[in-house]
Protein backbone atom coordinates (compact mmCIF):
# COMPACT_ATOMS: atom_id res chain seq x y z
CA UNK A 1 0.00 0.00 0.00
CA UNK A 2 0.75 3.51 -0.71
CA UNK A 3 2.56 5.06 2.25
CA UNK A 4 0.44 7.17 4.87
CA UNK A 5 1.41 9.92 7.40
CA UNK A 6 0.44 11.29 11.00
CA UNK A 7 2.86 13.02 12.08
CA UNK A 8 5.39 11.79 13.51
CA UNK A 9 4.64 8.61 11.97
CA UNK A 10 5.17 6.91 8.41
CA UNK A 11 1.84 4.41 8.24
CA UNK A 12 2.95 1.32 6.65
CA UNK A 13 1.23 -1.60 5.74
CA UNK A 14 -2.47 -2.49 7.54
CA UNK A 15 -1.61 -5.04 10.22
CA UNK A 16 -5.15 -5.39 11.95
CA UNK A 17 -8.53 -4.03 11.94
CA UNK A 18 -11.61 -3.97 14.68
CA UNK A 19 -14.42 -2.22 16.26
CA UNK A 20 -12.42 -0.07 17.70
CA UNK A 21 -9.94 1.19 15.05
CA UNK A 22 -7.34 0.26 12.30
CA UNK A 23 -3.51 -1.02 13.48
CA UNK A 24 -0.85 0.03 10.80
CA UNK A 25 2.71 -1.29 11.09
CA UNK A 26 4.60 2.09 10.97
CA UNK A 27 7.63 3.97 11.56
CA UNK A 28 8.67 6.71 13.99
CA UNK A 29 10.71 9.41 11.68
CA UNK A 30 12.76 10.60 14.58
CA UNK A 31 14.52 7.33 15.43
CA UNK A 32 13.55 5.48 13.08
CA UNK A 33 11.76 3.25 15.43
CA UNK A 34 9.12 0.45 13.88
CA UNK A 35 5.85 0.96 15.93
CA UNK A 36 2.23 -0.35 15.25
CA UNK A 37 -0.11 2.73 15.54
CA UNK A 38 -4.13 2.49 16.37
CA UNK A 39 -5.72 5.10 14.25
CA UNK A 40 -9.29 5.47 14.67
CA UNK A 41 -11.05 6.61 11.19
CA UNK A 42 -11.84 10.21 11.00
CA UNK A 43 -15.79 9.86 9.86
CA UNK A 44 -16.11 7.58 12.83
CA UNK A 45 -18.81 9.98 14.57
CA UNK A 46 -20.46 7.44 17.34
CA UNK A 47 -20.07 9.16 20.89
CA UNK A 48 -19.64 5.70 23.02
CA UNK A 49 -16.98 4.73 20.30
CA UNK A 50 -15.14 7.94 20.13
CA UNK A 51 -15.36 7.69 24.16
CA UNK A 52 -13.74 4.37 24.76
CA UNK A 53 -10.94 5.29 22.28
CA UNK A 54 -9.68 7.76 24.54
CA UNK A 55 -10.35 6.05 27.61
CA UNK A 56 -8.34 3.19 25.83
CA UNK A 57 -5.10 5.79 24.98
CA UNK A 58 -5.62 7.17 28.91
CA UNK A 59 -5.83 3.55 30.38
CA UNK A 60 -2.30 2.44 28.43
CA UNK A 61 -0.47 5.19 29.87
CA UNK A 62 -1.13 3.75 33.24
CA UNK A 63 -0.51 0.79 32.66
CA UNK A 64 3.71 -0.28 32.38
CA UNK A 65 3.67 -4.29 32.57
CA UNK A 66 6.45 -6.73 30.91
CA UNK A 67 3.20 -8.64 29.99
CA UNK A 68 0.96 -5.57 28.61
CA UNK A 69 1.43 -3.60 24.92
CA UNK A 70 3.37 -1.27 25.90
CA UNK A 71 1.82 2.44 24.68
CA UNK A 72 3.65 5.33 23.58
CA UNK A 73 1.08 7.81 23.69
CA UNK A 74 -1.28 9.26 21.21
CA UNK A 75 -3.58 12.23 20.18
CA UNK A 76 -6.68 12.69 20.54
CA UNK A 77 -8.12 15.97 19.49
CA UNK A 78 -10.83 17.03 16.77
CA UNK A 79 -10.91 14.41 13.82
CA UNK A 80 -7.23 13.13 14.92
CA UNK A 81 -7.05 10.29 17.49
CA UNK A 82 -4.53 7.81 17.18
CA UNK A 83 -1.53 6.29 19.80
CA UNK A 84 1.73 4.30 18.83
CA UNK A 85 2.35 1.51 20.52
CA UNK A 86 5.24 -1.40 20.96
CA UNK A 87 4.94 -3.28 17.87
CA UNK A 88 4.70 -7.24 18.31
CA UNK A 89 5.98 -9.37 15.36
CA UNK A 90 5.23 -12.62 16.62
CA UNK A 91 1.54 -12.64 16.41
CA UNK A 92 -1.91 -13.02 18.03
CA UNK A 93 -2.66 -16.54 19.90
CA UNK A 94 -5.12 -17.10 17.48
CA UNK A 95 -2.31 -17.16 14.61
CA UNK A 96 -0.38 -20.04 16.74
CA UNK A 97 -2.94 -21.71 17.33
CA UNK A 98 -4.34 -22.04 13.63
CA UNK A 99 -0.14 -22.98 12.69
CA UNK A 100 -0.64 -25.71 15.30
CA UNK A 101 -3.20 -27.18 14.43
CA UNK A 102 -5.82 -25.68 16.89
CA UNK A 103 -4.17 -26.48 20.25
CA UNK A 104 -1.41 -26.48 22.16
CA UNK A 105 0.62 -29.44 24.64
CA UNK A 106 -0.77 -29.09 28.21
CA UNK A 107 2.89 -27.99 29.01
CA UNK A 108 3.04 -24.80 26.36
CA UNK A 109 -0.70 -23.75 27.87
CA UNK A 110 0.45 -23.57 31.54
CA UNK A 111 3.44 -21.73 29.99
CA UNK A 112 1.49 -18.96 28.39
CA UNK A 113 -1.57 -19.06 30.86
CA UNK A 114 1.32 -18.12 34.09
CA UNK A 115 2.09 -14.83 31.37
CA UNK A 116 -1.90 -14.11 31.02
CA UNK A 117 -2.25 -14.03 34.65
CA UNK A 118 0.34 -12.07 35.80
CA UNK A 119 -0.56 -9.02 33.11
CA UNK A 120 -4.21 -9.66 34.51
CA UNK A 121 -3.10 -9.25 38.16
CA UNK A 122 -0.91 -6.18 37.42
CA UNK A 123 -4.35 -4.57 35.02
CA UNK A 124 -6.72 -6.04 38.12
CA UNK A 125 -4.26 -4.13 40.20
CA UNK A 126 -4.65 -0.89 38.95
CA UNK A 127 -8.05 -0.71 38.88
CA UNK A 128 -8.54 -2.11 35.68
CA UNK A 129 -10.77 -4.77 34.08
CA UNK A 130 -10.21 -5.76 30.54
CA UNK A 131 -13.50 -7.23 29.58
CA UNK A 132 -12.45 -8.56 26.06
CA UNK A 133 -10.18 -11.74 27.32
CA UNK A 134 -10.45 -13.82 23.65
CA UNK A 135 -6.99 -15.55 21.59
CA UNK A 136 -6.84 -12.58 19.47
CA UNK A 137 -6.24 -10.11 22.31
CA UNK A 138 -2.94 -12.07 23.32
CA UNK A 139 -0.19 -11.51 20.82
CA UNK A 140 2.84 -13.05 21.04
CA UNK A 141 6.92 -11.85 20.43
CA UNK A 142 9.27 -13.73 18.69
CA UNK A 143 10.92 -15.02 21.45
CA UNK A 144 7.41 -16.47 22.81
CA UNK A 145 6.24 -13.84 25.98
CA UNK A 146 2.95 -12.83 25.61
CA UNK A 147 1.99 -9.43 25.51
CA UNK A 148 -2.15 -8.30 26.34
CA UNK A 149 -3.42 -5.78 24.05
CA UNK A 150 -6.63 -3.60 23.29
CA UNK A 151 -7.62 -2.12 25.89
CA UNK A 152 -11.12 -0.95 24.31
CA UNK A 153 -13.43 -2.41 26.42
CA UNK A 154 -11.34 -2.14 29.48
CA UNK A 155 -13.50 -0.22 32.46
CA UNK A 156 -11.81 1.64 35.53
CA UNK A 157 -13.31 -0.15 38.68
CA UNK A 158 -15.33 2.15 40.29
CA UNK A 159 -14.87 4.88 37.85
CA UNK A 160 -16.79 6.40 34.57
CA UNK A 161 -18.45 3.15 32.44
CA UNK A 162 -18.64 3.58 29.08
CA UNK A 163 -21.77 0.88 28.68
CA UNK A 164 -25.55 1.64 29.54
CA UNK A 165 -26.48 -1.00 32.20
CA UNK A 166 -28.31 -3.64 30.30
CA UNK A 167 -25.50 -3.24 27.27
CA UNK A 168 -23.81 -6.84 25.84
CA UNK A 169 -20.35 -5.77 25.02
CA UNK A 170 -16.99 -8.19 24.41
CA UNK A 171 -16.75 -11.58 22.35
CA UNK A 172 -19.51 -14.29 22.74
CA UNK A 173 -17.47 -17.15 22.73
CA UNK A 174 -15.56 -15.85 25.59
CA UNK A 175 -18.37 -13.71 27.81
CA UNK A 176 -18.76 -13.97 31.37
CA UNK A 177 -22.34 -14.32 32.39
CA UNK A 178 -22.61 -11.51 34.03
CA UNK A 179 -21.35 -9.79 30.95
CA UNK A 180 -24.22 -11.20 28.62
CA UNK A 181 -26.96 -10.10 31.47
CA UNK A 182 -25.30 -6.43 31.13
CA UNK A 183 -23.80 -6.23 35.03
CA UNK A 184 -22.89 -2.88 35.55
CA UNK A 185 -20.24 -3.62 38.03
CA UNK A 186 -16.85 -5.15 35.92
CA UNK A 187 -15.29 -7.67 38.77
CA UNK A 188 -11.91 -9.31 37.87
CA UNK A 189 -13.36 -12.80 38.17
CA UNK A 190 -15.21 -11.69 34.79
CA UNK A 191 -11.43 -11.35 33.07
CA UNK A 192 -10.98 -15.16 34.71
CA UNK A 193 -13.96 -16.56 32.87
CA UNK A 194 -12.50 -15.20 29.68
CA UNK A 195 -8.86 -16.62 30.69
CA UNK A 196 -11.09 -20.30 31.48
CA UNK A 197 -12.29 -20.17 27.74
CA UNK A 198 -8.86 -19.29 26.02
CA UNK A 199 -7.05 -22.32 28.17
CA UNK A 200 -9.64 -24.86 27.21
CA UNK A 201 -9.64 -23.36 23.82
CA UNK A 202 -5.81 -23.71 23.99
CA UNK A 203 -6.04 -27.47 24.95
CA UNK A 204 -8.86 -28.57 22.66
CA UNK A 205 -8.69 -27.00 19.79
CA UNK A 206 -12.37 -25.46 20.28
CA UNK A 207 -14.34 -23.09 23.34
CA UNK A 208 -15.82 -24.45 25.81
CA UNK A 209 -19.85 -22.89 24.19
CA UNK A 210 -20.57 -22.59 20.69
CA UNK A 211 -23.72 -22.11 18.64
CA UNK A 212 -25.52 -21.67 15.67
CA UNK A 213 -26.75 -18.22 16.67
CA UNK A 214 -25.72 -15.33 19.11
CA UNK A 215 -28.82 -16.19 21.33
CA UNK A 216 -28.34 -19.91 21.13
CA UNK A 217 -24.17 -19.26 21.96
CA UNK A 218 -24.82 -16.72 24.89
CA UNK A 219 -27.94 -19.12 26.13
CA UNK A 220 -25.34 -21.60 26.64
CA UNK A 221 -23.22 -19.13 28.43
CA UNK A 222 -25.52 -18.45 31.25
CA UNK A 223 -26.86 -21.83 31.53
CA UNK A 224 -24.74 -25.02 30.26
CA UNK A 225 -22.49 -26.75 32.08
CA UNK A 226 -18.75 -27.09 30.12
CA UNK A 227 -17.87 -30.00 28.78
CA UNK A 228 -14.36 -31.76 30.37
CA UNK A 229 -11.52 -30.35 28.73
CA UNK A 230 -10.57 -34.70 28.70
CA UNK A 231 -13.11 -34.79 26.43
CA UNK A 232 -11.04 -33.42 23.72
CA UNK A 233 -7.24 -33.56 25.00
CA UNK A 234 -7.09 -36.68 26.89
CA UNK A 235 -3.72 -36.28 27.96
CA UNK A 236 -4.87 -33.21 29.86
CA UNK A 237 -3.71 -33.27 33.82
CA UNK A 238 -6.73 -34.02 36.17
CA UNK A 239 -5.31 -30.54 38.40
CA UNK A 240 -5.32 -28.70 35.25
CA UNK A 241 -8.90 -29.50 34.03
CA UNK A 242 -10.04 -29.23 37.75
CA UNK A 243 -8.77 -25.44 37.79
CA UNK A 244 -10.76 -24.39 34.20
CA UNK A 245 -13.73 -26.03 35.56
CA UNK A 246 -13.26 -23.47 38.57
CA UNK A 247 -13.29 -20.61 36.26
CA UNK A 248 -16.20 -21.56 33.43
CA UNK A 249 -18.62 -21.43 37.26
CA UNK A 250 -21.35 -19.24 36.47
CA UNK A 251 -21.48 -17.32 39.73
CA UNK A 252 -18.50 -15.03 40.57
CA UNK A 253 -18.11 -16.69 44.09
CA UNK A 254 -17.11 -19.85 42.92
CA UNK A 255 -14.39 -18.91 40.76
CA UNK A 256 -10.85 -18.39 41.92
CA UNK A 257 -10.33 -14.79 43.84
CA UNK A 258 -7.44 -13.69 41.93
CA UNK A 259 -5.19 -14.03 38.83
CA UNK A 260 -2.40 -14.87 41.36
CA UNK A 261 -4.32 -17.61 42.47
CA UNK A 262 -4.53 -18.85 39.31
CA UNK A 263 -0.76 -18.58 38.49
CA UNK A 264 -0.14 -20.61 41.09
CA UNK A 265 -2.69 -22.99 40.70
CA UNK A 266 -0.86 -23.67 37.25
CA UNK A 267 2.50 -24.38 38.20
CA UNK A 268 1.60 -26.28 40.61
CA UNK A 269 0.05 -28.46 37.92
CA UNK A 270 3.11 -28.72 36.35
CA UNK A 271 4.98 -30.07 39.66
CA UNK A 272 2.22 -32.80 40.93
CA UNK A 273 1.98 -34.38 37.62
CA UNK A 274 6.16 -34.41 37.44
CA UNK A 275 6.17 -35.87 40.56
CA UNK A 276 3.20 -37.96 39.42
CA UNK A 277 5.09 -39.58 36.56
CA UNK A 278 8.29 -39.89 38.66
CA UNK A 279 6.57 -41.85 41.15
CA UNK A 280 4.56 -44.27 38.13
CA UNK A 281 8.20 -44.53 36.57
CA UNK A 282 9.13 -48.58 36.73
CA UNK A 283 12.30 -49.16 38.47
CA UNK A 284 15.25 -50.25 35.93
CA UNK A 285 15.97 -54.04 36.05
CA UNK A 286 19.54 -54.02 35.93
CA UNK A 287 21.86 -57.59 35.08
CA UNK A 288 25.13 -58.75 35.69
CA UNK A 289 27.47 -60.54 33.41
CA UNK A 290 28.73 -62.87 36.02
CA UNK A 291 32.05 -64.68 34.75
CA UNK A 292 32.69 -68.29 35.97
CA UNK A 293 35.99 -68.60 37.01
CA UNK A 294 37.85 -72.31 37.39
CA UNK A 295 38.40 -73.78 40.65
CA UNK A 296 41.93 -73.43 41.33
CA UNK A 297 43.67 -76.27 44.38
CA UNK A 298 44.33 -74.01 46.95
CA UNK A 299 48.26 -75.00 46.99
CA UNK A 300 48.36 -73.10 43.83
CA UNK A 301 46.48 -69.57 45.46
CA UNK A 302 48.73 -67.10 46.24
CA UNK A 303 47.67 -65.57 49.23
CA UNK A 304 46.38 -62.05 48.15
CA UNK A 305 47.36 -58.89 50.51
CA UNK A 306 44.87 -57.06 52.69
CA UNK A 307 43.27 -53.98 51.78
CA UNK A 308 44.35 -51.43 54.32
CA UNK A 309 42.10 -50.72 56.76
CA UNK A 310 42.84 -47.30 56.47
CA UNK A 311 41.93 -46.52 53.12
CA UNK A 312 39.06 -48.37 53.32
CA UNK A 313 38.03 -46.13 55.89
CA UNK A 314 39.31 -43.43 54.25
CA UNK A 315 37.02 -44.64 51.32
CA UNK A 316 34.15 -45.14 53.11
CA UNK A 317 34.35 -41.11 55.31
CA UNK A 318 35.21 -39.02 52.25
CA UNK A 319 31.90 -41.18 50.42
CA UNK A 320 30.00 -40.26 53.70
CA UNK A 321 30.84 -36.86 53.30
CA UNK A 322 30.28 -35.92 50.06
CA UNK A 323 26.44 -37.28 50.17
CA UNK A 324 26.28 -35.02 53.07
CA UNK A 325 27.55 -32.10 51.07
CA UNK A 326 25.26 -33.20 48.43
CA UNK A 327 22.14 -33.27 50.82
CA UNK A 328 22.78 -29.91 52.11
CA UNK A 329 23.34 -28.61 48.82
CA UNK A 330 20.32 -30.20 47.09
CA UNK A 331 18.29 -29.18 50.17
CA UNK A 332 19.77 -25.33 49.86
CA UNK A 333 19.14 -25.36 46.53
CA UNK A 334 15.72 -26.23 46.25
CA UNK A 335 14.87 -23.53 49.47
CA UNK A 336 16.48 -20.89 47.59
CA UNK A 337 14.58 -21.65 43.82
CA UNK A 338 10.92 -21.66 46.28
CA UNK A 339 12.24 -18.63 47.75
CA UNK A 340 13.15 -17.01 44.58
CA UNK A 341 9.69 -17.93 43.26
CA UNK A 342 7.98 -16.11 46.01
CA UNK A 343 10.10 -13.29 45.84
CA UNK A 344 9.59 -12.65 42.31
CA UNK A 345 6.00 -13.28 42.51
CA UNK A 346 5.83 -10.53 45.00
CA UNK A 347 7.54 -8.23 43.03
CA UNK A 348 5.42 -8.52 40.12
CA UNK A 349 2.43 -8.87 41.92
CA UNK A 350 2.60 -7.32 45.44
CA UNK A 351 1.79 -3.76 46.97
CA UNK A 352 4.42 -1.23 47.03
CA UNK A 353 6.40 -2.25 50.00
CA UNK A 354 6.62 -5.58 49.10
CA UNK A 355 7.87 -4.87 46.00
CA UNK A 356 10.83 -2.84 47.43
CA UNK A 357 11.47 -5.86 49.74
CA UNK A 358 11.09 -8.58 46.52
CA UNK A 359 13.65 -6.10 44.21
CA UNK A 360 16.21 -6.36 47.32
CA UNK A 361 16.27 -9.76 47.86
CA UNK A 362 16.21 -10.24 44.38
CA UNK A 363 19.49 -8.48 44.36
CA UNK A 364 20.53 -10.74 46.46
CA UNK A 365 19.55 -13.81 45.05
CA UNK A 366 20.93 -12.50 41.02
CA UNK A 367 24.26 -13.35 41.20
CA UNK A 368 23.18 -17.30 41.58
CA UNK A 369 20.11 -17.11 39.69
CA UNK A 370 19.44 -16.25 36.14
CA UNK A 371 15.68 -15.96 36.68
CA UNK A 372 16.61 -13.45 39.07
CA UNK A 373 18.41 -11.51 37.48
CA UNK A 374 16.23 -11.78 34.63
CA UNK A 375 13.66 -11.06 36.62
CA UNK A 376 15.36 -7.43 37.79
CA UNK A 377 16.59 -6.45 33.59
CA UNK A 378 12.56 -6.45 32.82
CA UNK A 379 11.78 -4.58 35.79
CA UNK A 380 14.02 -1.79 34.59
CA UNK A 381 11.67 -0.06 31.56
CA UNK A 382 8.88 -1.41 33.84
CA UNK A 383 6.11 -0.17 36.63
CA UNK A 384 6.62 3.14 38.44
CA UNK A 385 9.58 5.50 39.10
CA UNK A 386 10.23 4.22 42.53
CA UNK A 387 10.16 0.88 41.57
CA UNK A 388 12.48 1.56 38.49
CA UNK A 389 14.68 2.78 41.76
CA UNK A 390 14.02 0.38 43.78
CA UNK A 391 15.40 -2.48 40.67
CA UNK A 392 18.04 -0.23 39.50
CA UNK A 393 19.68 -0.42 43.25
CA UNK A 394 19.15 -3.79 43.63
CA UNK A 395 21.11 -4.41 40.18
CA UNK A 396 23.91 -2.73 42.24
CA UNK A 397 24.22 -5.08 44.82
CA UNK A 398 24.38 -8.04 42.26
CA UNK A 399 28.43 -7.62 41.90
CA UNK A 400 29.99 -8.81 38.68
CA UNK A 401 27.16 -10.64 37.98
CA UNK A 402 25.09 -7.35 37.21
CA UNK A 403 27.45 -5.97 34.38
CA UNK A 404 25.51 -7.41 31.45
CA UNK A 405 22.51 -4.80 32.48
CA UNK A 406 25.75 -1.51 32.55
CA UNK A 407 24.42 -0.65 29.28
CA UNK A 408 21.08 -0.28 30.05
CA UNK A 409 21.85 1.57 33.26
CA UNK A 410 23.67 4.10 31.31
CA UNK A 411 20.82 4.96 28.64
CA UNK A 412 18.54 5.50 32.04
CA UNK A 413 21.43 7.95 33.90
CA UNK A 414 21.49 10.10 30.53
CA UNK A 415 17.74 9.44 29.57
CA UNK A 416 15.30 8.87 32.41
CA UNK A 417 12.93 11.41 32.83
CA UNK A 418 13.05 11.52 37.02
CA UNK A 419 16.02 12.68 38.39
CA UNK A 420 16.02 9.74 41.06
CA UNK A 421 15.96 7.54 38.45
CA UNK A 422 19.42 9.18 36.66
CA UNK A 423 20.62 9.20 40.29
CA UNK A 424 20.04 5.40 41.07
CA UNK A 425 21.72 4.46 37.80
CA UNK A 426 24.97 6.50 38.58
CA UNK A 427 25.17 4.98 41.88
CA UNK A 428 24.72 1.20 40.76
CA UNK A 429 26.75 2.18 37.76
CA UNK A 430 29.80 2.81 40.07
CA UNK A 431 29.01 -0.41 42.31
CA UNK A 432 29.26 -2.32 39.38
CA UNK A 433 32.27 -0.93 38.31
CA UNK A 434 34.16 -1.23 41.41
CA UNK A 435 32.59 -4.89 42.18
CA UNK A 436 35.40 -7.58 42.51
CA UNK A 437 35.23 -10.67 40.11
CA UNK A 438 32.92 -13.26 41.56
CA UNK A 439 35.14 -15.92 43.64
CA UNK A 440 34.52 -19.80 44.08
CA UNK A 441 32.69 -20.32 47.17
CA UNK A 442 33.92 -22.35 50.14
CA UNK A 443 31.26 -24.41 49.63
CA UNK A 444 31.39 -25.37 45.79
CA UNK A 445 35.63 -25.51 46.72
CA UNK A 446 34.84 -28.09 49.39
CA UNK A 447 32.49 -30.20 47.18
CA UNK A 448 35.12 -30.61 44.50
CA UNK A 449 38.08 -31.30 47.30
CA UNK A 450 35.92 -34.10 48.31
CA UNK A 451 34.87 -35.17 44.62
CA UNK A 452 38.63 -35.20 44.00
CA UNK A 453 39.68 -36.94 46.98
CA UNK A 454 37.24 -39.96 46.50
CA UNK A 455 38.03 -40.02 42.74
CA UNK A 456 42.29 -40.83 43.80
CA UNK A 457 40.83 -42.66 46.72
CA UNK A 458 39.15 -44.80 44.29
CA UNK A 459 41.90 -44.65 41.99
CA UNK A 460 44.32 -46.29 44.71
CA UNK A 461 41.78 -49.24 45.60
CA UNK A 462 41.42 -50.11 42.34
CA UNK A 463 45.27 -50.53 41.85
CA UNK A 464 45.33 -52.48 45.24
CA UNK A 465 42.74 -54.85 44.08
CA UNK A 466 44.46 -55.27 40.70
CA UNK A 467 47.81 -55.61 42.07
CA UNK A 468 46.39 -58.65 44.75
CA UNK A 469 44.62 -60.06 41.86
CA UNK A 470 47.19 -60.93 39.30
């Protein structure tokens, strides 16, 4: 197509097109930076429409999630209204699904579901209920994170609505009761009944309700029971069908409180049925080659040297001691990855003071944790100024290990808009620069002493037992 322009943009080629506007692929002329920008046609004249379009632009200002379109503002004022947002090359959940076939392994759907919730909590969290939860409203980068988009039908909790009590709005295959009855009040456990349709869409290959009609499909929403996800994807886990059947309830009670709970309700599924198979898994039948060996007169046996009885001791301590070492460190190891998990968990998902508590210990935990310190490089462009802070000083406790993110931290000390942003940057800058190279610990040293040690201890026995062999 023929190039368009609103300044300071260079519309592209058409990338998508809805109720609630037109998304070009486009170019920023200032940096040259590739965007997608909404543009909402100029003859489009209906009040509600027009309404929502701004509240949209207004509500993605707010909202700074790694899990969440990020929105680079907009205009809107007289005929113009358009905003530029991040623009996502891997596309919608809809297009993977229809590449795959129509669904997705159990283990890919709790993958992407944990990324729906959490940008549901964080939108839930800020007063904000998206109302149009449906495949197409999930796109997907290239590197697989998932990334919730159009915010159109979104409505502040407690705030100005945008729909006349009595008013269907959203996607039928994917509305809440509530929704189709036209309840005023938008609840997050309405978002949850949306997120219950995508998963058992995801797993099946189909939505839980379908019809011939709009009344026949929205009949079945506020009256039929959904059918077992087993149904269609046998191979489903029992905990994972259990937890969409919690969220297709018709009344709001019965579904779970929170997208948090759900999050956790999904990994879980993936560590019972692990543990599950583990404990299923047939033990190994392991045989011997057992070599016959001549009877020799016993004037003819040489008589064959003891072992010492030190180095069998020796042996048998250093063998003691390293499955000790290996206990401890198998036990520290797995209190440190459920720690991390709760600590990042918080910091996504907690109130403000958590947060600053999960970004410190995160600091802490970074230089022996990539998801850590993962964790902390999102959290810089993300959420807040003070808990942009709050990251950028725990990157500065993280040592050596935090040099990878220097770069970063140096486009925020010369860029960043707040000044105790710049400031936090400079100091963590200099932390990192005068941060020692990361050592060997005493404990990791010990382990391999004691690997070493039973590896020549071994070494010697088997010469012994050669040697009084021959």
């Amino acid at each position: 197509m023929k190039s368009l322009w609103i300044w300071p943009f260079e519309l592209e080629e058409k990338i998508g097109e809805g109720g609630m506007g037109v998304v070009y692929r486009g170019r920023y002329v200032k940096n040259n930076r590739r965007v997608a920008v909404k543009l909402l046609p100029e003859d489009v004249a209906d009040e509600i429409i027009l309404k929502r379009f701004e509240r949209e632009v207004e509500l993605l200002k707010t909202l700074r999630h790694p899990n969440i379109v990020h929105s680079f503002g907009g205009v809107c004022e007289d005929k113009r209204r358009f905003y530029a947002m991040e623009l996502v090359e891997g596309g919608s959940l809809d297009t993977l699904l229809r590449s795959r076939g129509g669904s997705l392994p159990w283990e890919r759907v709790i993958e992407l579901g944990v990324q729906m919730c959490s940008a549901l909590q964080y939108a839930h969290e800020m007063g904000v209920v998206h109302r149009d939860i449906k495949p197409g409203n999930f796109l997907l980068t290239k590197d697989g994170q998932v990334k919730l988009g159009d915010f159109g039908l979104a409505t502040v909790i407690a705030g100005n609505k945008l729909t006349a009590s009595g008013k269907t709005v959203g996607s039928f295959r994917y509305m809440a009761p509530e929704q189709v009855r036209g309840k005023p009040d938008p609840v997050p456990q309405t978002d949850l009944y949306g997120l219950g349709c995508v998963l058992f869409l995801m797993l099946t290959g189909r939505p839980p309700f379908d019809g011939m009609t709009a009344a026949e499909l929205l009949q079945k929403q506020l009256e039929a029971r959904p059918p077992r996800v087993t149904e269609f994807a046998t191979d489903c886990p029992a905990s994972l069908e259990r937890l969409i059947d919690s969220l297709l309830r018709k009344s709001i009670d019965e579904r779970p409180q929170s997208a948090v709970a759900v999050a956790q309700a999904l990994r879980s599924v993936t560590l019972t049925t692990m543990a599950s198979v583990t404990s299923r898994s047939p033990a190994l039948d392991v045989t011997r080659e057992v070599r016959t060996i001549p009877d020799v007169p016993s004037a003819a046996r040489e008589p064959k040297p003891a072992t010492p009885r030190w180095l069998t001791w020796s042996l048998a301590g250093a063998v003691v001691v390293l499955l000790v070492v290996c206990g401890y460190l198998f036990n520290r190891n797995r209190q440190l990855a459920e720690a991390e998990q709760l600590w990042i968990d918080a910091y996504q998902n907690g109130d403000r003071d958590a947060k600053i508590k999960a970004a410190e210990a995160l600091g802490k935990l970074a230089p022996r944790s990539k998801r850590a310190m993962r964790t902390l490089g999102d959290g810089l462009s993300a959420g807040p100024a003070w808990q942009q802070v709050a990251t950028i000083q725990a990157l500065g406790n993280t040592g050596a290990a935090g040099r990878p993110h220097m770069e970063r931290l140096m486009g925020l000390q010369r860029n960043a808009e707040s000044e105790q942003i710049r400031y936090a940057a400079a100091e963590s800058l200099k932390k990192l620069r005068e941060a020692p190279e990361s050592s060997l610990s005493w404990m990791t040293f010990l382990f391999w002493l004691i690997v070493a040690g039973c590896v020549a201890g071994g070494y010697a026995y088997w010469r012994k037992l050669k040697t009084a062999t021959r």
